[in-house]
PDB file of N, CA and C in Angstrom:
ATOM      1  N   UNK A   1       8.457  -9.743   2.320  1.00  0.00           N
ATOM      2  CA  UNK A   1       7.288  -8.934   2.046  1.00  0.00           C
ATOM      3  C   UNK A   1       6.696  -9.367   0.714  1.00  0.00           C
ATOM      4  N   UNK A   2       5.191  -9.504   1.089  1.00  0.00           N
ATOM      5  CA  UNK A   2       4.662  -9.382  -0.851  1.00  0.00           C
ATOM      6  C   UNK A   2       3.549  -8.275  -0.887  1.00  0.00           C
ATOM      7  N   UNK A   3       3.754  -8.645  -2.190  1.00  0.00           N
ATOM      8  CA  UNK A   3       2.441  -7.708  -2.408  1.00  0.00           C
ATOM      9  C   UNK A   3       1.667  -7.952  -3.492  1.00  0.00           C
ATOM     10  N   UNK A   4       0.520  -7.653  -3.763  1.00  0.00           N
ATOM     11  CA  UNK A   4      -0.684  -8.027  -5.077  1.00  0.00           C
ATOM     12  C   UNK A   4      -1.727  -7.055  -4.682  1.00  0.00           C
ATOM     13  N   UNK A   5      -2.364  -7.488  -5.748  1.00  0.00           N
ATOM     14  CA  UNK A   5      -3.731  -6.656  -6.042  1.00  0.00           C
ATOM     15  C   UNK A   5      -4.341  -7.209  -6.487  1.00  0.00           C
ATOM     16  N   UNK A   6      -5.949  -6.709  -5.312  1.00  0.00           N
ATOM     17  CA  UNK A   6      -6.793  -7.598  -5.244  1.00  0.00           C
ATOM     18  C   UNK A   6      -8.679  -6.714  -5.622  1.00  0.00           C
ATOM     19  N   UNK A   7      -8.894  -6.579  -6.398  1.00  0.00           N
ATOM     20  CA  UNK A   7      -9.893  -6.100  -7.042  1.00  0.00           C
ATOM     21  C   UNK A   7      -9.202  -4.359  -6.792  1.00  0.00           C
ATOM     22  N   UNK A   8     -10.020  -3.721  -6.188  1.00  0.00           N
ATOM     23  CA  UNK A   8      -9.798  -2.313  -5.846  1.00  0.00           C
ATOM     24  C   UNK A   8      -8.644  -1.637  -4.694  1.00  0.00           C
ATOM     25  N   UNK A   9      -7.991  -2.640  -4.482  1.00  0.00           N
ATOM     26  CA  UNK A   9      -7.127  -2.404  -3.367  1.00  0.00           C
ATOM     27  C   UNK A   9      -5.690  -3.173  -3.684  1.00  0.00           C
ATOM     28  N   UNK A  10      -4.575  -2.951  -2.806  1.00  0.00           N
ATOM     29  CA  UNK A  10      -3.344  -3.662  -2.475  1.00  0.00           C
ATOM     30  C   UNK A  10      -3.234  -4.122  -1.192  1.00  0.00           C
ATOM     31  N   UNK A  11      -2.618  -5.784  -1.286  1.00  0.00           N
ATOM     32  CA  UNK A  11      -2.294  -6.212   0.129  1.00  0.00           C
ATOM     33  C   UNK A  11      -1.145  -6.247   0.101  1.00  0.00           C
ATOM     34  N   UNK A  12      -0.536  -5.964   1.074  1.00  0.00           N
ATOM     35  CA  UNK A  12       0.813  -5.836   1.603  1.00  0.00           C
ATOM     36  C   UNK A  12       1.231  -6.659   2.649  1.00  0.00           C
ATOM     37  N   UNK A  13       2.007  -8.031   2.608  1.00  0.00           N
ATOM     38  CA  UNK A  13       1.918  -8.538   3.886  1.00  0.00           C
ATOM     39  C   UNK A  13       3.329  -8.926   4.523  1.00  0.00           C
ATOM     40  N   UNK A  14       3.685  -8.922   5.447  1.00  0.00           N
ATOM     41  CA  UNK A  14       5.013  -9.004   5.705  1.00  0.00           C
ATOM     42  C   UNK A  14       5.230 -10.136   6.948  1.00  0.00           C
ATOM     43  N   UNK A  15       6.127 -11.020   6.994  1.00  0.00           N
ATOM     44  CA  UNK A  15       6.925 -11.371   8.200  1.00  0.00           C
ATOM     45  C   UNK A  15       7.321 -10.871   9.313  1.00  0.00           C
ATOM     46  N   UNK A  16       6.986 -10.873  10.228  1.00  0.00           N
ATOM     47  CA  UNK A  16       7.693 -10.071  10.857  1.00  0.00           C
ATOM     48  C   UNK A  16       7.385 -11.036  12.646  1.00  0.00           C
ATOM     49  N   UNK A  17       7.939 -12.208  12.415  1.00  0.00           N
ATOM     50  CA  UNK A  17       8.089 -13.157  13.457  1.00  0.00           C
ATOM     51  C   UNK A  17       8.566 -12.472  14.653  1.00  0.00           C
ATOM     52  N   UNK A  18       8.344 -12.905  15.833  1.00  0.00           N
ATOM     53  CA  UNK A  18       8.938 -12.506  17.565  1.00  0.00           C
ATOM     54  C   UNK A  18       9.237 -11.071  17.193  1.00  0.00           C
ATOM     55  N   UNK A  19       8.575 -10.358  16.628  1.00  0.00           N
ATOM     56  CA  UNK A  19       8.468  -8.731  17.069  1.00  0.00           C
ATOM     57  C   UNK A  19       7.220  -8.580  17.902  1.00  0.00           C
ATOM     58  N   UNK A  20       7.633  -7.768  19.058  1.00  0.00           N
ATOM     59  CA  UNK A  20       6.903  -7.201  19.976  1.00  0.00           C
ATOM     60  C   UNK A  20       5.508  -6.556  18.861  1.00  0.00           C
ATOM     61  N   UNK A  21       3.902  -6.440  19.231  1.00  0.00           N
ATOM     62  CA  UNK A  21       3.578  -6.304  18.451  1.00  0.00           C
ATOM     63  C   UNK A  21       3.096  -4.649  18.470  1.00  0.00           C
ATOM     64  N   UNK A  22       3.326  -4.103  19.826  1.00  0.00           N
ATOM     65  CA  UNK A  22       3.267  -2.861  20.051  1.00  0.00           C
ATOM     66  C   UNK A  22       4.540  -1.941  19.738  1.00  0.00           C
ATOM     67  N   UNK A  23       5.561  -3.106  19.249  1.00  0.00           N
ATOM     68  CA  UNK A  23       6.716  -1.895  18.410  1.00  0.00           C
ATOM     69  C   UNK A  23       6.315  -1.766  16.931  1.00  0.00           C
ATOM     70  N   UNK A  24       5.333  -2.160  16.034  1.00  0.00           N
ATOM     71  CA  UNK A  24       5.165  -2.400  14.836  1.00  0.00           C
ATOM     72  C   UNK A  24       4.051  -0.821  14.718  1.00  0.00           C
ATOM     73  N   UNK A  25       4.951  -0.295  13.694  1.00  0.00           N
ATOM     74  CA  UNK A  25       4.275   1.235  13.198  1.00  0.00           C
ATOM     75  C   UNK A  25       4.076   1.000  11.862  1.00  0.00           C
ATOM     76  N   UNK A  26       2.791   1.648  11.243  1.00  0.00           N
ATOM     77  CA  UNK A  26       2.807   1.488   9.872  1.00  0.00           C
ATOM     78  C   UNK A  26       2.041   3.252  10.105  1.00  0.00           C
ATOM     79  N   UNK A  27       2.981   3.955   9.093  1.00  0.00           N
ATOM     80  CA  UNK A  27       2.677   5.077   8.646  1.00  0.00           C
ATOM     81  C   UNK A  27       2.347   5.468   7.161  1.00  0.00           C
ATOM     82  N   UNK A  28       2.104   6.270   7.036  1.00  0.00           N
ATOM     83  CA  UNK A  28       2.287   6.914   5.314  1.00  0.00           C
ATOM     84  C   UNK A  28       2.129   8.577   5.619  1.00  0.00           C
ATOM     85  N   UNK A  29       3.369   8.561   4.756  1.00  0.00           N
ATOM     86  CA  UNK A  29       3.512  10.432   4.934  1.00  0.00           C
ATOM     87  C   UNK A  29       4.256  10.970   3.412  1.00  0.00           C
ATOM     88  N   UNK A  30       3.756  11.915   2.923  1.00  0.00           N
ATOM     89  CA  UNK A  30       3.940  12.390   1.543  1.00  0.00           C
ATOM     90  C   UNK A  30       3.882  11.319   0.098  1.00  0.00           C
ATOM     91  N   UNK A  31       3.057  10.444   0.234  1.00  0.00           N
ATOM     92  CA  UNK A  31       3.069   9.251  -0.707  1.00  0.00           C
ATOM     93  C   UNK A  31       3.833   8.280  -0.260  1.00  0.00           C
ATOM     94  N   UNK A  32       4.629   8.354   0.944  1.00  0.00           N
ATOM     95  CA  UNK A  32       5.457   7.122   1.687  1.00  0.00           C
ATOM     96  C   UNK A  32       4.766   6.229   2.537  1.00  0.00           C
ATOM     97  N   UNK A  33       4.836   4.679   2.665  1.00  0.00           N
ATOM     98  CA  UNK A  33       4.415   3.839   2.745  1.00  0.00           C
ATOM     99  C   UNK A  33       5.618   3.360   4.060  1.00  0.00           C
ATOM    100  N   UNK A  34       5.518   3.951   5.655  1.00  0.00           N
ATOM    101  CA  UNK A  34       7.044   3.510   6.321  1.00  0.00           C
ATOM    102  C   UNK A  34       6.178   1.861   7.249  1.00  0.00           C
ATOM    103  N   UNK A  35       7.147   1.137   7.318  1.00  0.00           N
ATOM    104  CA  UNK A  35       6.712   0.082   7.956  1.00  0.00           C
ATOM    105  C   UNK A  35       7.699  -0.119   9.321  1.00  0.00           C
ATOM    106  N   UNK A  36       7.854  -0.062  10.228  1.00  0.00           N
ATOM    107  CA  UNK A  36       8.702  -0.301  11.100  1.00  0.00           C
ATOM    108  C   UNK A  36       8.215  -0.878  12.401  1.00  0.00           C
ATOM    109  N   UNK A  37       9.530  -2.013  13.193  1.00  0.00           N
ATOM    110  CA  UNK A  37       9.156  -2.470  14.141  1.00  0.00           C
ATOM    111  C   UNK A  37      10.320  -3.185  14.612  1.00  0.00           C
ATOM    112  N   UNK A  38      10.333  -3.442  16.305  1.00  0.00           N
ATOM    113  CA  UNK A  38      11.385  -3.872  16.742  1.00  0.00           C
ATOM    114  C   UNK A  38      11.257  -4.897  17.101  1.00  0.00           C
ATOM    115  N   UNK A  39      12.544  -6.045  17.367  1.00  0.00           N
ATOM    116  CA  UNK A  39      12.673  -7.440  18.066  1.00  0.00           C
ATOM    117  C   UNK A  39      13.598  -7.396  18.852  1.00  0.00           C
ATOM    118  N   UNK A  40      13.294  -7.794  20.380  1.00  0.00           N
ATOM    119  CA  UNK A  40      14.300  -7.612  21.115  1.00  0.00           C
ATOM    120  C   UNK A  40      15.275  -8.887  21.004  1.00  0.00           C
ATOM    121  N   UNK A  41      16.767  -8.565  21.290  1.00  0.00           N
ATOM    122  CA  UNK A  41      17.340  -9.882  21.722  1.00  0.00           C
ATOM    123  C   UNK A  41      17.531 -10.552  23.079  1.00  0.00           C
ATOM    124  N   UNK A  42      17.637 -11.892  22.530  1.00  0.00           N
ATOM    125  CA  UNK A  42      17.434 -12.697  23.647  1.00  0.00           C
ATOM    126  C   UNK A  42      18.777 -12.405  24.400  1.00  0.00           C
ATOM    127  N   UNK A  43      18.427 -12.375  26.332  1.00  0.00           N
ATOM    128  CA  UNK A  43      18.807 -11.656  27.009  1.00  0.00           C
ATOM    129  C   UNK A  43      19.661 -12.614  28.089  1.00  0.00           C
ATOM    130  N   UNK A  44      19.858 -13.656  27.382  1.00  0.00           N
ATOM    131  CA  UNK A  44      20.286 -15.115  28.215  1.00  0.00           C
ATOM    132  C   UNK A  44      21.561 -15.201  27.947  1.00  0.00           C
ATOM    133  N   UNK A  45      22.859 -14.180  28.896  1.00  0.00           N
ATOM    134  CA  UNK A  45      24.073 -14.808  29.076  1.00  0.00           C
ATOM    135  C   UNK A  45      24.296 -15.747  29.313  1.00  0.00           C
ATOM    136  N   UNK A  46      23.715 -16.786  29.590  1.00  0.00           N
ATOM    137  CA  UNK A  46      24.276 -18.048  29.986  1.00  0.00           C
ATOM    138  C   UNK A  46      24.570 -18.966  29.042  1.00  0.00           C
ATOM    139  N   UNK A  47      23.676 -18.603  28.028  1.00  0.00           N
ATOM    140  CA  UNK A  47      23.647 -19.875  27.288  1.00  0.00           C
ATOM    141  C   UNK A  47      24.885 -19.354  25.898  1.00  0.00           C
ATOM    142  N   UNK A  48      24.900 -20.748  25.581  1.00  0.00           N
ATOM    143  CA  UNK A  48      26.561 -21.223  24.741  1.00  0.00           C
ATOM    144  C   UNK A  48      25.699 -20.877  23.218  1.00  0.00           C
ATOM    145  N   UNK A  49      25.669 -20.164  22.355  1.00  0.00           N
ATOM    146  CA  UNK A  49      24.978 -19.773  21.261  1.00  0.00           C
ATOM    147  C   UNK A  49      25.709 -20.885  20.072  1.00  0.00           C
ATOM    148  N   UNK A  50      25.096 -22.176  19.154  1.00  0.00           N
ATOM    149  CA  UNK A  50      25.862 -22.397  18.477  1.00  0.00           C
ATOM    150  C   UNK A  50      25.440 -22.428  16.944  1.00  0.00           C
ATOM    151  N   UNK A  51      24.335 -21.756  17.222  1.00  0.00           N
ATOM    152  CA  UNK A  51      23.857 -20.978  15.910  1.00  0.00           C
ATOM    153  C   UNK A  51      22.816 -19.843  16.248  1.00  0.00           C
ATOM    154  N   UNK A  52      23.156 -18.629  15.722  1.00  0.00           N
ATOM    155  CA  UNK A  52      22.763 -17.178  16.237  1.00  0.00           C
ATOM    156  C   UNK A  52      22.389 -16.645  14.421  1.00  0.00           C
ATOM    157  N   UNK A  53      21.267 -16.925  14.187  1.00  0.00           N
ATOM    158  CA  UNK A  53      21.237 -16.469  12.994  1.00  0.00           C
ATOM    159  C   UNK A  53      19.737 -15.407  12.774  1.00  0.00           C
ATOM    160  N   UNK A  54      19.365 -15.235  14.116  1.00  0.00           N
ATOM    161  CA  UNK A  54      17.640 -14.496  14.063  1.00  0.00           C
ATOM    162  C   UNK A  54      18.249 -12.803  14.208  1.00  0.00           C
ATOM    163  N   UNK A  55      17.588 -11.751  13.125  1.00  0.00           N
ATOM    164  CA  UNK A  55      18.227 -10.754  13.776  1.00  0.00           C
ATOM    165  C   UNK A  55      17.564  -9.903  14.554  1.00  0.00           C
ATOM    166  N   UNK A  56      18.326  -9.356  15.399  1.00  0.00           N
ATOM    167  CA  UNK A  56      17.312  -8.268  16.086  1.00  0.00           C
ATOM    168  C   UNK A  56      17.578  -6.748  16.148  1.00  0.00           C
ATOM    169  N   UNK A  57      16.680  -6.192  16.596  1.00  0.00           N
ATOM    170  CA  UNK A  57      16.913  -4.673  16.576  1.00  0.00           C
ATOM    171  C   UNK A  57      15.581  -4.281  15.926  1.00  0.00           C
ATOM    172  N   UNK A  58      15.954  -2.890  15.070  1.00  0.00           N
ATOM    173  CA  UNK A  58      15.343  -1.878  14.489  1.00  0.00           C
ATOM    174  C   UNK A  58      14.690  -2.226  13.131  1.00  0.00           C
ATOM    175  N   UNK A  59      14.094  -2.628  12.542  1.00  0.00           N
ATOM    176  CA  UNK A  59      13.327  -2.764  11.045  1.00  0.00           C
ATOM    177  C   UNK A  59      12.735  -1.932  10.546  1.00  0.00           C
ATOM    178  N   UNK A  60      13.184  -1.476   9.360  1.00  0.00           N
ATOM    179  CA  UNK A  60      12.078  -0.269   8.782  1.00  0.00           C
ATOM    180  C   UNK A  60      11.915  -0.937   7.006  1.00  0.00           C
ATOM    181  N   UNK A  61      10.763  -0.423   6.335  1.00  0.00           N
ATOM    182  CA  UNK A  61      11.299  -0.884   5.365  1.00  0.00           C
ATOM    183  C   UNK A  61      10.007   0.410   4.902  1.00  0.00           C
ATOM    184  N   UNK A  62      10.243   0.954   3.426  1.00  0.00           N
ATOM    185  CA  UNK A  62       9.563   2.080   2.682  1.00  0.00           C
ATOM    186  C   UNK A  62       9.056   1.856   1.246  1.00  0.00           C
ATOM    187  N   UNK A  63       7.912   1.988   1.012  1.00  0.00           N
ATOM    188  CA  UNK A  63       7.290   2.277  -0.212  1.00  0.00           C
ATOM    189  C   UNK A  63       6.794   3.533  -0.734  1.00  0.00           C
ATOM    190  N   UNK A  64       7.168   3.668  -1.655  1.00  0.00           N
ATOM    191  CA  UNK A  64       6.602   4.822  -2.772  1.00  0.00           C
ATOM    192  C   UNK A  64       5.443   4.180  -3.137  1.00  0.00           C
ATOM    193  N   UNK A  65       3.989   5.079  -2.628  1.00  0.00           N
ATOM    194  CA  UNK A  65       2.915   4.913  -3.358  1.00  0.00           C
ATOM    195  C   UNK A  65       2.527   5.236  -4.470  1.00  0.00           C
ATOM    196  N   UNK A  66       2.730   6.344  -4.850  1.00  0.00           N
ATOM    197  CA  UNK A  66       2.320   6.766  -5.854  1.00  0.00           C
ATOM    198  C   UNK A  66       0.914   8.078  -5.504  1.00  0.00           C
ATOM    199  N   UNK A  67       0.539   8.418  -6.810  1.00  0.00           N
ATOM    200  CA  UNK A  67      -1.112   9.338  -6.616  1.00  0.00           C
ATOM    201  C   UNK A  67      -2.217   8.212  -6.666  1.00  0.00           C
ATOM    202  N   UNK A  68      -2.523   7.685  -7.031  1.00  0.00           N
ATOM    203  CA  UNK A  68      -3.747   6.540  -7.224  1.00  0.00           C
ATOM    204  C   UNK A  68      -4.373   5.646  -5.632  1.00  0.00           C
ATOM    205  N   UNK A  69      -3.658   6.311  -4.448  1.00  0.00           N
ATOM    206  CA  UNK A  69      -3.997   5.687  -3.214  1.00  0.00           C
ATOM    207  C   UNK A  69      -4.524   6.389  -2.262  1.00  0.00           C
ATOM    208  N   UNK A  70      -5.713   5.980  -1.955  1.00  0.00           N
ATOM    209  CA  UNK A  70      -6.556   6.527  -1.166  1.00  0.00           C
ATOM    210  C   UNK A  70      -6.084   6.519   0.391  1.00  0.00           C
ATOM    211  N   UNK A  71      -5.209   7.215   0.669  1.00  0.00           N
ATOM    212  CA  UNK A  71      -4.112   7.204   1.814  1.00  0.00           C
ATOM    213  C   UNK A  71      -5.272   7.286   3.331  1.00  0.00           C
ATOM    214  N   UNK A  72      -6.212   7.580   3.354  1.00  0.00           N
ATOM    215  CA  UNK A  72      -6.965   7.899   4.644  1.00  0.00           C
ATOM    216  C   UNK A  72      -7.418   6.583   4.918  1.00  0.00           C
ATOM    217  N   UNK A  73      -7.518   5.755   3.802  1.00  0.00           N
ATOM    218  CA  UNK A  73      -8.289   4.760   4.595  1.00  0.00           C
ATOM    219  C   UNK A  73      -7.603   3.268   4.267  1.00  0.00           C
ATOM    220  N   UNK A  74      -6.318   3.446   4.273  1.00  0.00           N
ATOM    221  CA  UNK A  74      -4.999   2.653   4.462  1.00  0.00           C
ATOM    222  C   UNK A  74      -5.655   1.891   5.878  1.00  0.00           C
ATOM    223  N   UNK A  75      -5.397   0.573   6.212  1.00  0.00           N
ATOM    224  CA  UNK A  75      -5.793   0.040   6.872  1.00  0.00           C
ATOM    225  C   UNK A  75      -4.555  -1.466   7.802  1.00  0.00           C
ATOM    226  N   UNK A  76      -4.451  -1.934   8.867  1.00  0.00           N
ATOM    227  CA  UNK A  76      -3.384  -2.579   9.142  1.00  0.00           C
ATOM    228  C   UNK A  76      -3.988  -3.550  10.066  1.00  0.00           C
ATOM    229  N   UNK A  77      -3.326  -4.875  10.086  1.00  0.00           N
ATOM    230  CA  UNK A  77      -3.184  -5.718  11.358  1.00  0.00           C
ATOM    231  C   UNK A  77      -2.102  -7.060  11.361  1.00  0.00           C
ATOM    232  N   UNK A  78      -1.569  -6.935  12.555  1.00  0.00           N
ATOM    233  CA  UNK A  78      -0.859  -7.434  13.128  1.00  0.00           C
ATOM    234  C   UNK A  78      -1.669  -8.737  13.728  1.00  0.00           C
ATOM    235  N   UNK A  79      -1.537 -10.420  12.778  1.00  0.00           N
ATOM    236  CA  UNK A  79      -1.857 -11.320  13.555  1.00  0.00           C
ATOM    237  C   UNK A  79      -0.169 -12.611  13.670  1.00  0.00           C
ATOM    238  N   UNK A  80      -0.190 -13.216  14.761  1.00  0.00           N
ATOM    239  CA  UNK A  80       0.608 -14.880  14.501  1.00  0.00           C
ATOM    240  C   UNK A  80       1.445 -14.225  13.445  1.00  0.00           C
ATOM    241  N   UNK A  81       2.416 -13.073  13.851  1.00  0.00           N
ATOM    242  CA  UNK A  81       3.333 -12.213  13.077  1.00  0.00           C
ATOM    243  C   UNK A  81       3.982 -12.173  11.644  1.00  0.00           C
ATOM    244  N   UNK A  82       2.588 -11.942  11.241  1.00  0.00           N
ATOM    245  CA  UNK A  82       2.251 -11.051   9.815  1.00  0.00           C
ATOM    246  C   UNK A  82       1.383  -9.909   9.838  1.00  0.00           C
ATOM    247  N   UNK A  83       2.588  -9.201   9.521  1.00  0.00           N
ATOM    248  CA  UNK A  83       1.245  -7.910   9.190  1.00  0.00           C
ATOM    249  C   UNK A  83       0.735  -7.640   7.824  1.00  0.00           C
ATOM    250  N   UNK A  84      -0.276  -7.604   7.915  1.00  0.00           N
ATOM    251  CA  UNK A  84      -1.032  -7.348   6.302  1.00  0.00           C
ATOM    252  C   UNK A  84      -1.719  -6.085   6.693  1.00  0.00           C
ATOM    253  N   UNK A  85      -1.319  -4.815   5.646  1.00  0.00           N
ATOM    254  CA  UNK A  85      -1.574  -3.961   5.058  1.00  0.00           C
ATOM    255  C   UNK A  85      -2.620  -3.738   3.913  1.00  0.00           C
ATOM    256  N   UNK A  86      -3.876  -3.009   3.661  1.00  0.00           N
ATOM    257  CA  UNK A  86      -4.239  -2.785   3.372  1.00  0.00           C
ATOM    258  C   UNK A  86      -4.901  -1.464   2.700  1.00  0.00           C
ATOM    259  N   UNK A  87      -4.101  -1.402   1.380  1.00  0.00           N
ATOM    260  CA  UNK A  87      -3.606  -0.246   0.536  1.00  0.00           C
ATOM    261  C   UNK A  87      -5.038   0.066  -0.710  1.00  0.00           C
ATOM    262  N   UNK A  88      -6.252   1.077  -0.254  1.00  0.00           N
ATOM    263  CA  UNK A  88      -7.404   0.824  -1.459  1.00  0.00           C
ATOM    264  C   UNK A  88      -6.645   1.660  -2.156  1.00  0.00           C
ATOM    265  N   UNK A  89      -6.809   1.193  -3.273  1.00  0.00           N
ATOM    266  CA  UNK A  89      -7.093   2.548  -4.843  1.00  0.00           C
ATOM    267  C   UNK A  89      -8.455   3.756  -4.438  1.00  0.00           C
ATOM    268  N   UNK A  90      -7.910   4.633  -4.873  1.00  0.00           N
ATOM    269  CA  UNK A  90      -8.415   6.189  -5.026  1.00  0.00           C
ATOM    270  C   UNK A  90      -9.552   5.763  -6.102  1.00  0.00           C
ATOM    271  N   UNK A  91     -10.580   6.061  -5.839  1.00  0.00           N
ATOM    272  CA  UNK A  91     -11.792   6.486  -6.767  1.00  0.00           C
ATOM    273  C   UNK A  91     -11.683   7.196  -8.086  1.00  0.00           C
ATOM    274  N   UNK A  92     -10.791   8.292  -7.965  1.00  0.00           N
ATOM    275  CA  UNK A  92     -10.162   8.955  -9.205  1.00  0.00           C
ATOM    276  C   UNK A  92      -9.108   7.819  -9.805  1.00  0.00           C
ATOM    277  N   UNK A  93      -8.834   7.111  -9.390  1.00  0.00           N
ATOM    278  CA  UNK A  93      -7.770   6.086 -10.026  1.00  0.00           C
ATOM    279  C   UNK A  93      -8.038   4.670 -10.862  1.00  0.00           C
ATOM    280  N   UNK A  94      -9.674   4.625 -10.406  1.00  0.00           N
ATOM    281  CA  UNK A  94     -10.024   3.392 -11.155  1.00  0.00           C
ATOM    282  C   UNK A  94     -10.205   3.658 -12.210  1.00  0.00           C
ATOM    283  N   UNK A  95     -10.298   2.202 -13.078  1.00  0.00           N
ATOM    284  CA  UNK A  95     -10.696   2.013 -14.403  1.00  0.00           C
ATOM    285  C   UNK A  95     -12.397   2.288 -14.306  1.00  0.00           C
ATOM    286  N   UNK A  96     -12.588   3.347 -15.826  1.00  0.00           N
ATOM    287  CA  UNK A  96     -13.906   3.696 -15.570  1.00  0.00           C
ATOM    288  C   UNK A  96     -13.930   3.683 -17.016  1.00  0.00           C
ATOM    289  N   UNK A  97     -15.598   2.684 -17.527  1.00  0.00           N
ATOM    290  CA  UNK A  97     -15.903   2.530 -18.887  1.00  0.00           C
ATOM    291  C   UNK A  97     -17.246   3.809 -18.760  1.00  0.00           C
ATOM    292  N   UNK A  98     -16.630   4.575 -20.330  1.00  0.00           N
ATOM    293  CA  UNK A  98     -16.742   5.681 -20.821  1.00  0.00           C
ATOM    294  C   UNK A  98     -17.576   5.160 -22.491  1.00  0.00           C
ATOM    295  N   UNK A  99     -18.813   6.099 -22.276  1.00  0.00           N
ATOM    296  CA  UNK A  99     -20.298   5.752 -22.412  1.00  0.00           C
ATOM    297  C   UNK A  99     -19.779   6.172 -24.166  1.00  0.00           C
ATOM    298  N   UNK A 100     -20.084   5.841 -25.387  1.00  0.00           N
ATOM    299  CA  UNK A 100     -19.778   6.141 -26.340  1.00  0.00           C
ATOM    300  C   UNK A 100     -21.122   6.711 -27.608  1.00  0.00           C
ATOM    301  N   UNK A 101     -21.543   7.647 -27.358  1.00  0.00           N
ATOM    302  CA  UNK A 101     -22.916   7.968 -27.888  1.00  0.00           C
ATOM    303  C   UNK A 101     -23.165   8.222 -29.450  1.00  0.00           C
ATOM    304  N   UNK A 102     -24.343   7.852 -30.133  1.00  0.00           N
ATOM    305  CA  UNK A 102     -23.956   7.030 -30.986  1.00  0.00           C
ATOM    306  C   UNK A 102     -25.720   7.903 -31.546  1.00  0.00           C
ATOM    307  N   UNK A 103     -26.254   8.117 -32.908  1.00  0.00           N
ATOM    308  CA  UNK A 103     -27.123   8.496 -33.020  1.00  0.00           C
ATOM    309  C   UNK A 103     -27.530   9.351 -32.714  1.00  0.00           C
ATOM    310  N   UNK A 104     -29.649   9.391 -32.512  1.00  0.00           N
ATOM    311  CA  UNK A 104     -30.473  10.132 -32.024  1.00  0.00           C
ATOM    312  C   UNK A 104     -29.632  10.673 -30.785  1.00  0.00           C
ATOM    313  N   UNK A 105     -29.130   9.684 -29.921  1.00  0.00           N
ATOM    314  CA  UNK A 105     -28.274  10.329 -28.452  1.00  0.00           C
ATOM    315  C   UNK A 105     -27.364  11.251 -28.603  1.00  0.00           C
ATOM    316  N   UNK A 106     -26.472  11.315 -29.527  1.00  0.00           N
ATOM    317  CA  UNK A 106     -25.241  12.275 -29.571  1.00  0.00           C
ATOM    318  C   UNK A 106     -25.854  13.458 -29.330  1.00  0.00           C
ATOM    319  N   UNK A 107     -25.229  14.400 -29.022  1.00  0.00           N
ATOM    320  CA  UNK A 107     -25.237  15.419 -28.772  1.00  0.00           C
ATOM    321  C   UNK A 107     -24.454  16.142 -29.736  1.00  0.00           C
ATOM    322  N   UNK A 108     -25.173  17.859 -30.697  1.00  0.00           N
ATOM    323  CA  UNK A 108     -24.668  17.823 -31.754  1.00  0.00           C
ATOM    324  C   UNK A 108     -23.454  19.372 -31.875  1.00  0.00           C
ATOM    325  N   UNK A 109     -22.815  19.381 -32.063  1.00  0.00           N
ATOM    326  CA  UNK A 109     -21.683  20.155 -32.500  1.00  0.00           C
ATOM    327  C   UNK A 109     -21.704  21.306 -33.431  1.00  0.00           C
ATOM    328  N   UNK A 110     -22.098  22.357 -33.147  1.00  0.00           N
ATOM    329  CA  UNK A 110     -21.917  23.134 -34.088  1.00  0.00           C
ATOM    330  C   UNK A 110     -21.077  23.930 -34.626  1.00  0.00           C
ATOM    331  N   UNK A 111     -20.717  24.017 -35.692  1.00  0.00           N
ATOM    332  CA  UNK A 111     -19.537  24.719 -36.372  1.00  0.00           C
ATOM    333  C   UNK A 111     -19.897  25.915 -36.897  1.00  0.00           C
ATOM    334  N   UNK A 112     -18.477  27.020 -36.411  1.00  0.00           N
ATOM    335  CA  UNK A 112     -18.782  28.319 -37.684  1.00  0.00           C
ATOM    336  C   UNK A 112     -18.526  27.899 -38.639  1.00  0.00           C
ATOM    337  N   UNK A 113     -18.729  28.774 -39.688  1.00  0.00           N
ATOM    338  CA  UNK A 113     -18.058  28.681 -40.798  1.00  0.00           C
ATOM    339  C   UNK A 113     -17.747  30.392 -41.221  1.00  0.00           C
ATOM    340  N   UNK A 114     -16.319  30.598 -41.837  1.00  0.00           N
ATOM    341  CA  UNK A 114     -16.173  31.995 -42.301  1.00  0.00           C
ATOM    342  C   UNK A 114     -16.512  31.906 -43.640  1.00  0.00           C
ATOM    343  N   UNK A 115     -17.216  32.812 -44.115  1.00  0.00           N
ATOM    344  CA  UNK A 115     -16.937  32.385 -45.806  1.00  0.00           C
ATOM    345  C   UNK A 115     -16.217  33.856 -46.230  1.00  0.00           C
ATOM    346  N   UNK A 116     -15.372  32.831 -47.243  1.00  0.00           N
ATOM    347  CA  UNK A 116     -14.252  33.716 -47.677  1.00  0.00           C
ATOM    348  C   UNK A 116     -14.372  34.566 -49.019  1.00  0.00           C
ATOM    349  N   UNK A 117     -14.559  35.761 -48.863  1.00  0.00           N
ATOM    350  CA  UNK A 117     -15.494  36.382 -50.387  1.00  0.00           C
ATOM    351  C   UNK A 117     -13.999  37.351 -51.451  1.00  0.00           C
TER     352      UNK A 117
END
């Protein structure tokens, strides 16, 4: 699996060779990021195995997002078995340049004052 960030968003992309592509689930539930999907094994008693090193079964794998992810519009596809994930940043989460007013513009402050007799 990797992952980076790419202007306003995260890609997430994973391996996930000879998995069926209708067993591949990508969820997110309470800030969780679940990825899961199955590979069946090969079903050929006959043959003399003399290297068996692909695994199969059940795959899950989990990320902690965090608050900064705009979870609704999380996005996925499954091509030539990689899935890439597509994780935007939250609007409330970006970097935002903050206007610094200066002069005639400021806006002015007024103070009590107690006077002390």
């Amino acid at each position: 699996m990797d992952l980076c960030k790419i202007g306003d968003h995260y890609v997430l992309t994973a391996d996930l060779p000879g998995v069926d592509p209708g067993s591949v689930d990508v969820n997110v539930d309470n800030g969780t990021l679940t990825i899961s999907a199955h590979r069946t094994a090969r079903s050929d008693e006959s043959a003399q195995w003399l290297a068996n090193e692909r695994f199969f079964g059940n795959f899950r794998r989990q990320l902690s997002l965090g608050d900064g992810i705009e979870t609704s519009a999380i996005s996925a596809t499954y091509e030539n078995g990689v899935l890439t994930v597509t994780i935007p940043i939250a609007e409330r989460a970006k970097p935002r340049k903050i206007e610094v007013a200066h002069g005639a513009d400021r806006k002015s402050i007024e103070t009590n004052t107690v006077d002390a007799d």
